[in-house]
N, C-alpha and C. Protein backbone atom coordinates (compact mmCIF):
# COMPACT_ATOMS: atom_id res chain seq x y z
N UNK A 1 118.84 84.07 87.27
CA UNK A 1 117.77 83.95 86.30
C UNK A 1 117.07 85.30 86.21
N UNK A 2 116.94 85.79 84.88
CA UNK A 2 116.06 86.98 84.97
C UNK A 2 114.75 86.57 84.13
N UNK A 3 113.87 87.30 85.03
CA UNK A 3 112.22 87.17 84.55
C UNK A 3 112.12 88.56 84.07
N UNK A 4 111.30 88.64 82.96
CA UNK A 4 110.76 89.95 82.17
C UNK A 4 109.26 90.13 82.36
N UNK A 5 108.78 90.65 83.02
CA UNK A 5 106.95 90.82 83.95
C UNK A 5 106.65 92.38 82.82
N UNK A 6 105.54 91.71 82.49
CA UNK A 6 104.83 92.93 81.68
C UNK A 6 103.34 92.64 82.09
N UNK A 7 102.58 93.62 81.59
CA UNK A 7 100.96 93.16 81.73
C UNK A 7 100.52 94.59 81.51
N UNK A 8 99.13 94.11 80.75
CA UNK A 8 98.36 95.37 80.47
C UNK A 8 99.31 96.20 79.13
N UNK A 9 99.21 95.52 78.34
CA UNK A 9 100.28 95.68 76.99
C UNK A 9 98.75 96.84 76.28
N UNK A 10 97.49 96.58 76.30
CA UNK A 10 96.68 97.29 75.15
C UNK A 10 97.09 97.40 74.02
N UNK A 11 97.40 96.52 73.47
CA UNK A 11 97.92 96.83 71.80
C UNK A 11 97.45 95.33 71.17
N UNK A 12 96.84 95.48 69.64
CA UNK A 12 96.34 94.39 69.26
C UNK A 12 97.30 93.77 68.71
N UNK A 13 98.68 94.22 68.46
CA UNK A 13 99.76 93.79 67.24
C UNK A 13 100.89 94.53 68.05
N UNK A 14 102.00 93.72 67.60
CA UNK A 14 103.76 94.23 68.34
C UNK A 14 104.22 95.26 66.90
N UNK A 15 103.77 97.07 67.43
CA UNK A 15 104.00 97.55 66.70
C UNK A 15 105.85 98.30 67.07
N UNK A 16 106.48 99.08 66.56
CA UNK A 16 107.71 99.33 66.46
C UNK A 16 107.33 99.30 67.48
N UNK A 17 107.21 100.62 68.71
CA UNK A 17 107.91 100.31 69.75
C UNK A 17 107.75 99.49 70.39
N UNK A 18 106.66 98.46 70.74
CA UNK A 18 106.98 97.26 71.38
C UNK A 18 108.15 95.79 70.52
N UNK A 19 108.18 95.92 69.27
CA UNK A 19 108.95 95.60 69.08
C UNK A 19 110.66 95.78 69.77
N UNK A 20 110.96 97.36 69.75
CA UNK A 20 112.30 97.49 70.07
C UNK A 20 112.26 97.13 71.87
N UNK A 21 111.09 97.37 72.14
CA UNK A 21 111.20 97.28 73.79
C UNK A 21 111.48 95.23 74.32
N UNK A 22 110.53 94.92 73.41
CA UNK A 22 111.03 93.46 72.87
C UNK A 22 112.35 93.05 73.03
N UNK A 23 113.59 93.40 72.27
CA UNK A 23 114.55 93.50 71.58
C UNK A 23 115.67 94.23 73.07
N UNK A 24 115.36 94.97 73.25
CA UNK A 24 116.44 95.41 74.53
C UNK A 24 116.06 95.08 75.82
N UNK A 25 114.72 94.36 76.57
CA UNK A 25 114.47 93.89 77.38
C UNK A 25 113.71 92.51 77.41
N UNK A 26 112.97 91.96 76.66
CA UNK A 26 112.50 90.31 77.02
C UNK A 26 113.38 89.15 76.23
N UNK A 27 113.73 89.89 74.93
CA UNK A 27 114.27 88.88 74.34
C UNK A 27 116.02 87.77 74.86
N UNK A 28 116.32 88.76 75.70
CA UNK A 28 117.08 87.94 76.72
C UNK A 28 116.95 87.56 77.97
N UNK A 29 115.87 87.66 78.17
CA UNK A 29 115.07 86.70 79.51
C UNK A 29 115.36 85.60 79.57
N UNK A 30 115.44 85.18 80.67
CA UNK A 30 115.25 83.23 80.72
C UNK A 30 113.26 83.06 80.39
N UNK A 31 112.54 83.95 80.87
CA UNK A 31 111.06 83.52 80.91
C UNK A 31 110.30 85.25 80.54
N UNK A 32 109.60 84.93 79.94
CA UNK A 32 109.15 86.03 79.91
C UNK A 32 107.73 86.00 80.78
N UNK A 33 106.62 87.07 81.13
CA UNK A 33 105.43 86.16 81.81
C UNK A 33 104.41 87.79 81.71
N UNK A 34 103.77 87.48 80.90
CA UNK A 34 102.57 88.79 81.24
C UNK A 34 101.67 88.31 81.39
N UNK A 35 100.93 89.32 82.52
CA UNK A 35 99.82 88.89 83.01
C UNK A 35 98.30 89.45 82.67
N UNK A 36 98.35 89.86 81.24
CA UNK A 36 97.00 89.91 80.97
C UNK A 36 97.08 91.31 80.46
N UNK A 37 95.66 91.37 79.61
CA UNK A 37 95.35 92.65 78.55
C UNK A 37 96.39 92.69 77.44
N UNK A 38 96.74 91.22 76.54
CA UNK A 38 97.43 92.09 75.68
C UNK A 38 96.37 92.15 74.84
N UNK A 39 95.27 91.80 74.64
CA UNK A 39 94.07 92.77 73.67
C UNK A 39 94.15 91.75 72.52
N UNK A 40 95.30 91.89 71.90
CA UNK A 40 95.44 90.85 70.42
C UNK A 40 95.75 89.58 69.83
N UNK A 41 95.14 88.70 68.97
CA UNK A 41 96.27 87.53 69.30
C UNK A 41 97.26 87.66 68.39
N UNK A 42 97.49 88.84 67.82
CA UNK A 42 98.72 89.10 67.00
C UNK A 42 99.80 89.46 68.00
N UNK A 43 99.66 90.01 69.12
CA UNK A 43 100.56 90.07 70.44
C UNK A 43 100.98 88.69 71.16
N UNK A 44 99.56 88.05 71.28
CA UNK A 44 100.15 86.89 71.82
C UNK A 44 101.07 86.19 71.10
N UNK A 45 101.01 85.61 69.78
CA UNK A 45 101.64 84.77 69.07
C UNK A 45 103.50 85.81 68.72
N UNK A 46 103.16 87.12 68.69
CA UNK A 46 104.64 87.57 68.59
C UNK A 46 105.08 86.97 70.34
N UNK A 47 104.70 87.29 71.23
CA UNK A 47 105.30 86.99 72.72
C UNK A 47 105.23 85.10 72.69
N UNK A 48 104.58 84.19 72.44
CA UNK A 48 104.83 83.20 72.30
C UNK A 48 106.33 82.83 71.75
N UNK A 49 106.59 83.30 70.36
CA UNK A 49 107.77 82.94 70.19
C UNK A 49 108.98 83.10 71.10
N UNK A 50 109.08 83.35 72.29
CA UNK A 50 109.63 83.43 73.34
C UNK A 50 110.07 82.36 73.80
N UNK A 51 111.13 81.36 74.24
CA UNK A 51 111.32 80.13 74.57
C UNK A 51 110.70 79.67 75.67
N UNK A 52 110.44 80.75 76.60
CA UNK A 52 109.66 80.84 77.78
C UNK A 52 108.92 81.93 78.00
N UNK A 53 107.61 81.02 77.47
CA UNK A 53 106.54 82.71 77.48
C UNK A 53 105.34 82.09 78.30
N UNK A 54 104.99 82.68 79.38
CA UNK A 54 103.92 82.22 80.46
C UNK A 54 102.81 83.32 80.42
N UNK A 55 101.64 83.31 80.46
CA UNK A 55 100.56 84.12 80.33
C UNK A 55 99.38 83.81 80.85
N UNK A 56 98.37 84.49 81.19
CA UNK A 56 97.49 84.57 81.61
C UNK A 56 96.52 85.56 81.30
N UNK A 57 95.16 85.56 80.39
CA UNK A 57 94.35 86.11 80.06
C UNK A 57 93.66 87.30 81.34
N UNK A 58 93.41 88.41 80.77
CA UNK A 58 93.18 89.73 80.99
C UNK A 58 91.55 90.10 81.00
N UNK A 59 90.88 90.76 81.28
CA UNK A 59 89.77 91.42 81.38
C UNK A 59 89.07 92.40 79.87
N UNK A 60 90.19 92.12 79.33
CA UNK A 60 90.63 92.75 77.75
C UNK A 60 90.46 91.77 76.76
N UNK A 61 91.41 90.56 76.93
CA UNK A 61 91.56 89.57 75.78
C UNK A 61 90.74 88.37 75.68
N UNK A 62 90.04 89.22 74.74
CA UNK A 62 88.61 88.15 74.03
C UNK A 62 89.33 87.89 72.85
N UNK A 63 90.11 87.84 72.03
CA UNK A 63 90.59 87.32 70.87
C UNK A 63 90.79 85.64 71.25
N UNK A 64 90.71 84.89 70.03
CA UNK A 64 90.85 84.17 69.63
C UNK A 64 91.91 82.97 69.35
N UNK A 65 91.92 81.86 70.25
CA UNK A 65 93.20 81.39 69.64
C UNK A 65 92.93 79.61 69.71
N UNK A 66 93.83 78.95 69.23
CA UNK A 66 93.06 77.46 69.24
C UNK A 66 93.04 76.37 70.52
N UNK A 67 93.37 77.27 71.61
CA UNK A 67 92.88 77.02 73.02
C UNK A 67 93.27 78.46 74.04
N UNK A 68 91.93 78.10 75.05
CA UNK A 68 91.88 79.11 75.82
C UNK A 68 93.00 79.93 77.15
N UNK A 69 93.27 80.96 77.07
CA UNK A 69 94.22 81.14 78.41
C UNK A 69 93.67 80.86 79.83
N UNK A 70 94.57 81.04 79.95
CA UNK A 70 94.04 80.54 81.81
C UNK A 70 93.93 82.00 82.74
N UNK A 71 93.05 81.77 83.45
CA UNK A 71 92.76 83.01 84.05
C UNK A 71 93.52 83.40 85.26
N UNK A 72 94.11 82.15 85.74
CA UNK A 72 95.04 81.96 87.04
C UNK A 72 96.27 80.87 86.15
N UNK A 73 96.91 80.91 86.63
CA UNK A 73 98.51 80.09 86.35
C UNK A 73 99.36 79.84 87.89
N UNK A 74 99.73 78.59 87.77
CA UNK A 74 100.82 78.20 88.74
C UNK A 74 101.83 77.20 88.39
N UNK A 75 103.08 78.02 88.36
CA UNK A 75 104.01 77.56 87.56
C UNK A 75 105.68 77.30 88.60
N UNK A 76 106.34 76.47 87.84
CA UNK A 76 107.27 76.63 88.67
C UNK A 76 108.63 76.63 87.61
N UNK A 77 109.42 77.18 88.27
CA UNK A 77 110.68 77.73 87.13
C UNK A 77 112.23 77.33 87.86
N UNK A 78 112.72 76.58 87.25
CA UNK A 78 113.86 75.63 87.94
C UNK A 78 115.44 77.21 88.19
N UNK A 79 115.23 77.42 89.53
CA UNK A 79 116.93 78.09 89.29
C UNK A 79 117.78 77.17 89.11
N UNK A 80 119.26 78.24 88.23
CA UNK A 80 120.47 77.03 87.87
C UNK A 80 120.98 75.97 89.26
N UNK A 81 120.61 76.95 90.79
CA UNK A 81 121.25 75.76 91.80
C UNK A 81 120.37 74.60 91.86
N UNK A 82 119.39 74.38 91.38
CA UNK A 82 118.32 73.79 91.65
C UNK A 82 117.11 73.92 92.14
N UNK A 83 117.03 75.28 93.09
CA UNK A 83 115.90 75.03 93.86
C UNK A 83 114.66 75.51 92.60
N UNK A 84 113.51 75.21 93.77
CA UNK A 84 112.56 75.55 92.68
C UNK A 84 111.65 76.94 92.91
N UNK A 85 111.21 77.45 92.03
CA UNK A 85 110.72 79.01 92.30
C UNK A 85 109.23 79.02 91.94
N UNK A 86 108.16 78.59 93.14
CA UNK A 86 106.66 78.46 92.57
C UNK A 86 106.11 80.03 92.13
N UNK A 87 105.51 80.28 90.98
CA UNK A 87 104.80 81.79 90.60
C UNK A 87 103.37 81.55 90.42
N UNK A 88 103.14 82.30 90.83
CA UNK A 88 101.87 82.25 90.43
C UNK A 88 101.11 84.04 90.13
N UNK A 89 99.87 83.17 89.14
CA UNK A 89 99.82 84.69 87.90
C UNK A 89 98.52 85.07 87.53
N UNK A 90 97.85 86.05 87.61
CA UNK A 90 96.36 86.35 87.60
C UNK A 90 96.21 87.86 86.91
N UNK A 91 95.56 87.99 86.01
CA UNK A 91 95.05 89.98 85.70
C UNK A 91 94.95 90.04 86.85
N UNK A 92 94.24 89.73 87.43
CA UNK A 92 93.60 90.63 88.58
C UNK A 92 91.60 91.33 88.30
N UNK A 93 91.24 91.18 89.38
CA UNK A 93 89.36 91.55 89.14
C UNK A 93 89.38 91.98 90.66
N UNK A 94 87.99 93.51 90.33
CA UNK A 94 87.58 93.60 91.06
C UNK A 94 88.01 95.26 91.91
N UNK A 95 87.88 95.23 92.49
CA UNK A 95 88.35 96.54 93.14
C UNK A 95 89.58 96.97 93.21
N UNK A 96 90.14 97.86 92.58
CA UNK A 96 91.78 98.12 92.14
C UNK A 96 92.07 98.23 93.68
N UNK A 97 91.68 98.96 93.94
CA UNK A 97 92.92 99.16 95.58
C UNK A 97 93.16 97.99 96.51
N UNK A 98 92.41 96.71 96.32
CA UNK A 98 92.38 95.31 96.83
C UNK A 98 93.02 94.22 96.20
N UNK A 99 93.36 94.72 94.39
CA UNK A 99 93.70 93.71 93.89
C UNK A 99 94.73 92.76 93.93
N UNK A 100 95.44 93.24 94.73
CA UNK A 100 96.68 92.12 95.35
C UNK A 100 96.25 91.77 96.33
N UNK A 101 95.56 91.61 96.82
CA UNK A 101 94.97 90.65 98.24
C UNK A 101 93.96 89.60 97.39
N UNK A 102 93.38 89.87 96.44
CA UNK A 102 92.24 88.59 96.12
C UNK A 102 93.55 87.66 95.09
N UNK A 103 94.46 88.35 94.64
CA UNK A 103 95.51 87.71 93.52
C UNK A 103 96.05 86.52 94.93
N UNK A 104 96.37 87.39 96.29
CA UNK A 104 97.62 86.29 96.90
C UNK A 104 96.79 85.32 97.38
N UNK A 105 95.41 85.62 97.63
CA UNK A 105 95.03 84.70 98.61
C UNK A 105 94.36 83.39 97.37
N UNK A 106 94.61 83.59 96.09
CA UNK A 106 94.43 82.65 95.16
C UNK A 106 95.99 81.60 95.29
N UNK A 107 96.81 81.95 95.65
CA UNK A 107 97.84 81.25 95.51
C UNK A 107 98.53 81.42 96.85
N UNK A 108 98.61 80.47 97.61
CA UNK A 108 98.62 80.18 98.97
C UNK A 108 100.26 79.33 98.52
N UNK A 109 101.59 79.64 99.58
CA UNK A 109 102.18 78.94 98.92
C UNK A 109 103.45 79.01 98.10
N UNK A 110 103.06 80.41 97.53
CA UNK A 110 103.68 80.46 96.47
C UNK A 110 104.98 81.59 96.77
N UNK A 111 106.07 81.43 95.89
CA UNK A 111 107.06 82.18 96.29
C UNK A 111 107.14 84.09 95.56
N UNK A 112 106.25 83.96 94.48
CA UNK A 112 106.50 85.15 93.78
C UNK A 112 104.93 84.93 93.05
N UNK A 113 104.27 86.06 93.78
CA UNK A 113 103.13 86.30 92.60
C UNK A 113 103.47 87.31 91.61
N UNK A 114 102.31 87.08 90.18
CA UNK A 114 102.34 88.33 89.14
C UNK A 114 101.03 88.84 88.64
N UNK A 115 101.15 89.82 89.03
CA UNK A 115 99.71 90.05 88.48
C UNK A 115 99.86 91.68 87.62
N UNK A 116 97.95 92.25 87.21
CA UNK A 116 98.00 93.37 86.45
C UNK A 116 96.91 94.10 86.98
N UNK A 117 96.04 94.61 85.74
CA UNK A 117 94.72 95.11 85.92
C UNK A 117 94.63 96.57 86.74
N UNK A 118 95.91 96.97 87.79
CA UNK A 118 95.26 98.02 88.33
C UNK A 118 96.57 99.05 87.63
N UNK A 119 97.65 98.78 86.61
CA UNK A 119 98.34 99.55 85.64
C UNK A 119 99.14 100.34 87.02
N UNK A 120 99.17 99.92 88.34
CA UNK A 120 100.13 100.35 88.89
C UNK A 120 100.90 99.49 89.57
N UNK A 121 102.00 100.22 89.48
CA UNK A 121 103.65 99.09 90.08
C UNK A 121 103.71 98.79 91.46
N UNK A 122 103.76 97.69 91.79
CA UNK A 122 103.79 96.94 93.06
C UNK A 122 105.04 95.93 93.15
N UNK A 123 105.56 96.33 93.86
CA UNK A 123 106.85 95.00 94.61
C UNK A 123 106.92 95.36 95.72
N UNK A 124 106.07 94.52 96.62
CA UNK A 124 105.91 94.41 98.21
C UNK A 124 105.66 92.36 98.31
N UNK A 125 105.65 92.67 99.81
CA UNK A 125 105.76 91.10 100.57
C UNK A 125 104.39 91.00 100.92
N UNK A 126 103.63 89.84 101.45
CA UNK A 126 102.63 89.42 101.89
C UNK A 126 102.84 88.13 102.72
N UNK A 127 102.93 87.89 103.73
CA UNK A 127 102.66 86.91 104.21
C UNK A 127 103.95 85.88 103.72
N UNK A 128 104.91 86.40 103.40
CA UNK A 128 106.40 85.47 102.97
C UNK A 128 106.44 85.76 101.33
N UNK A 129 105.48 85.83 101.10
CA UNK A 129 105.37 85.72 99.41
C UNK A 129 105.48 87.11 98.75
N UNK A 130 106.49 87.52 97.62
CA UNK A 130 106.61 88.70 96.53
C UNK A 130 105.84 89.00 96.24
N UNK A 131 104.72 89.84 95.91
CA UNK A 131 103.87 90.80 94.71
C UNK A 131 104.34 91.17 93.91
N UNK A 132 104.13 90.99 92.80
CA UNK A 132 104.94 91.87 91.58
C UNK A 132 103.69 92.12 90.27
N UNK A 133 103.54 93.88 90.49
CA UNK A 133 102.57 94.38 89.46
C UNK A 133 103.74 95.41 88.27
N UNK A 134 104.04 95.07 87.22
CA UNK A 134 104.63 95.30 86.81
C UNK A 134 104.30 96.98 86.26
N UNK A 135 103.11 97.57 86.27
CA UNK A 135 102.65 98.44 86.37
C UNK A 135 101.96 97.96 84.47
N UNK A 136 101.28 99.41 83.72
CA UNK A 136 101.44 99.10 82.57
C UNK A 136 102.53 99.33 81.14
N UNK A 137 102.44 98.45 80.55
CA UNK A 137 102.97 98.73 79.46
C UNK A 137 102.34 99.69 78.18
N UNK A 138 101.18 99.72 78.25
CA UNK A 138 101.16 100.94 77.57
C UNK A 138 101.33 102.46 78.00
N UNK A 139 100.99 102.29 79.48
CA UNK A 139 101.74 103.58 80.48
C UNK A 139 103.51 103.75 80.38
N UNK A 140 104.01 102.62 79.85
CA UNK A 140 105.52 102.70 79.76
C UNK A 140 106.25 102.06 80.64
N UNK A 141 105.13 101.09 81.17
CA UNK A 141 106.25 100.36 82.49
C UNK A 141 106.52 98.78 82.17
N UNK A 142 107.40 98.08 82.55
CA UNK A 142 107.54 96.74 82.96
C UNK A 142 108.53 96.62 83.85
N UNK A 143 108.46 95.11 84.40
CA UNK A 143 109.66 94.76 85.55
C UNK A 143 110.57 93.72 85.05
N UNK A 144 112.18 93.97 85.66
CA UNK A 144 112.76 92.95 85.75
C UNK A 144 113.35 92.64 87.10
N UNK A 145 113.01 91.18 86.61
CA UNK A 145 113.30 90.72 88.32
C UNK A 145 114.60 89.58 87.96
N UNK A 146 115.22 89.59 89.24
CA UNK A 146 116.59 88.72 88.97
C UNK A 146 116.46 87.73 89.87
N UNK A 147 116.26 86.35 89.91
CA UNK A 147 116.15 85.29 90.75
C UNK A 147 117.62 85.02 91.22
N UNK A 148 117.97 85.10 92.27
CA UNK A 148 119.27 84.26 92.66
C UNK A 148 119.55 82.67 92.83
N UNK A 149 120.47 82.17 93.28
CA UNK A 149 119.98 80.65 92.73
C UNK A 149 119.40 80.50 94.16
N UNK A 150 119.33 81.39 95.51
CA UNK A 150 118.77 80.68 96.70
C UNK A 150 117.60 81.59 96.53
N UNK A 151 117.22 81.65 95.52
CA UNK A 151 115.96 82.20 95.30
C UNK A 151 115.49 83.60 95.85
N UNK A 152 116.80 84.29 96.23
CA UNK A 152 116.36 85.84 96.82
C UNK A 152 116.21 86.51 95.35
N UNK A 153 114.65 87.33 95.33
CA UNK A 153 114.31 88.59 94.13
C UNK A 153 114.64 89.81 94.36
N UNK A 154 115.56 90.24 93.39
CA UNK A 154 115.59 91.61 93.33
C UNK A 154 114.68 92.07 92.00
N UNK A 155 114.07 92.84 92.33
CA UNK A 155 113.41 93.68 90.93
C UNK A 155 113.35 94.94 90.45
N UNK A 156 113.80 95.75 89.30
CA UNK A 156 114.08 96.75 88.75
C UNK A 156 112.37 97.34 87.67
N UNK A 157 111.92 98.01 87.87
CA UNK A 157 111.30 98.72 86.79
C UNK A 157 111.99 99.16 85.95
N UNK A 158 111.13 99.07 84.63
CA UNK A 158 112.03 100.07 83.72
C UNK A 158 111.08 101.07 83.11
N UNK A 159 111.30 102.36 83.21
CA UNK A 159 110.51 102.92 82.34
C UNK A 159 110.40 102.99 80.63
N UNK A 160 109.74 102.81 80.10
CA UNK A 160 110.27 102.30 78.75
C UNK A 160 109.77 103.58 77.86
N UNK A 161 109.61 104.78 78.33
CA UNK A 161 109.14 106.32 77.87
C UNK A 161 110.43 107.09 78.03
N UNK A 162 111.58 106.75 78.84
CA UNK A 162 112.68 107.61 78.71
C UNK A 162 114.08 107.36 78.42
């Protein structure tokens, strides 16, 4: 299973290049999942059309939509062997150099956190559980991560500037 982790998009609308970045990396995801700041709800509703689009509101996104995001998410995503893969997903608040410690200790439990807010890339362990800060996307970053079916993550950055 591959997951497509973005966050911290800053853009009010999916202009060309997030379009093409769209197009050669989420649109063949099994799930897509950003975690906050996309700023617009002309972003959200292009990333909605996603068959699997998971989100969580940002420190950024005050726009408008006909129900509210969630500020925390806990989700679970079936691999093809069966097992199950709990995530859990937050911007992130508060003191950047801490912000993956107040994100994990919100989700106790869980097999793969996602979070944003500090626009830098994180894939480290905590306590059994993944971190994954995909860094930002308007800095040029996102992650892909590859679920195995016994649930081991591998994850790749991509720079999306070169």
């Amino acid at each position: 299973m591959r997951l497509a982790v973005l966050s911290d998009s800053h853009i009010s609308g999916p202009d060309a290049r997030f379009q093409a970045l769209y197009e050669r990396h989420l649109a063949q995801a099994d799930a897509v999942l950003h975690c906050g700041d996309m700023v617009g709800a002309d972003l959200y509703h292009y990333l909605a059309s996603h068959p699997k689009f998971l989100c969580v509101r940002g420190n950024c996104d005050h726009f408008l939509l006909n129900h509210d995001l969630p500020a925390t998410l806990s989700a679970t995503l079936e691999l093809p062997g069966g097992k199950v893969l709990r995530i859990g997903m937050a911007h992130g608040w508060g003191e950047r150099s801490t912000v993956w410690k107040r994100v994990a200790e919100t989700f106790p439990g869980h097999d793969l956190i996602c979070y944003g807010h500090t626009h830098r890339r994180d894939w480290s362990e905590h306590e059994g559980t993944r971190l994954l800060n995909p860094g930002s996307v308007m800095e040029g970053s996102l992650a892909l991560l590859d679920v195995a079916e016994d649930g081991a993550m591998t994850c790749r950055f991509v720079d999306l500037d070169s």
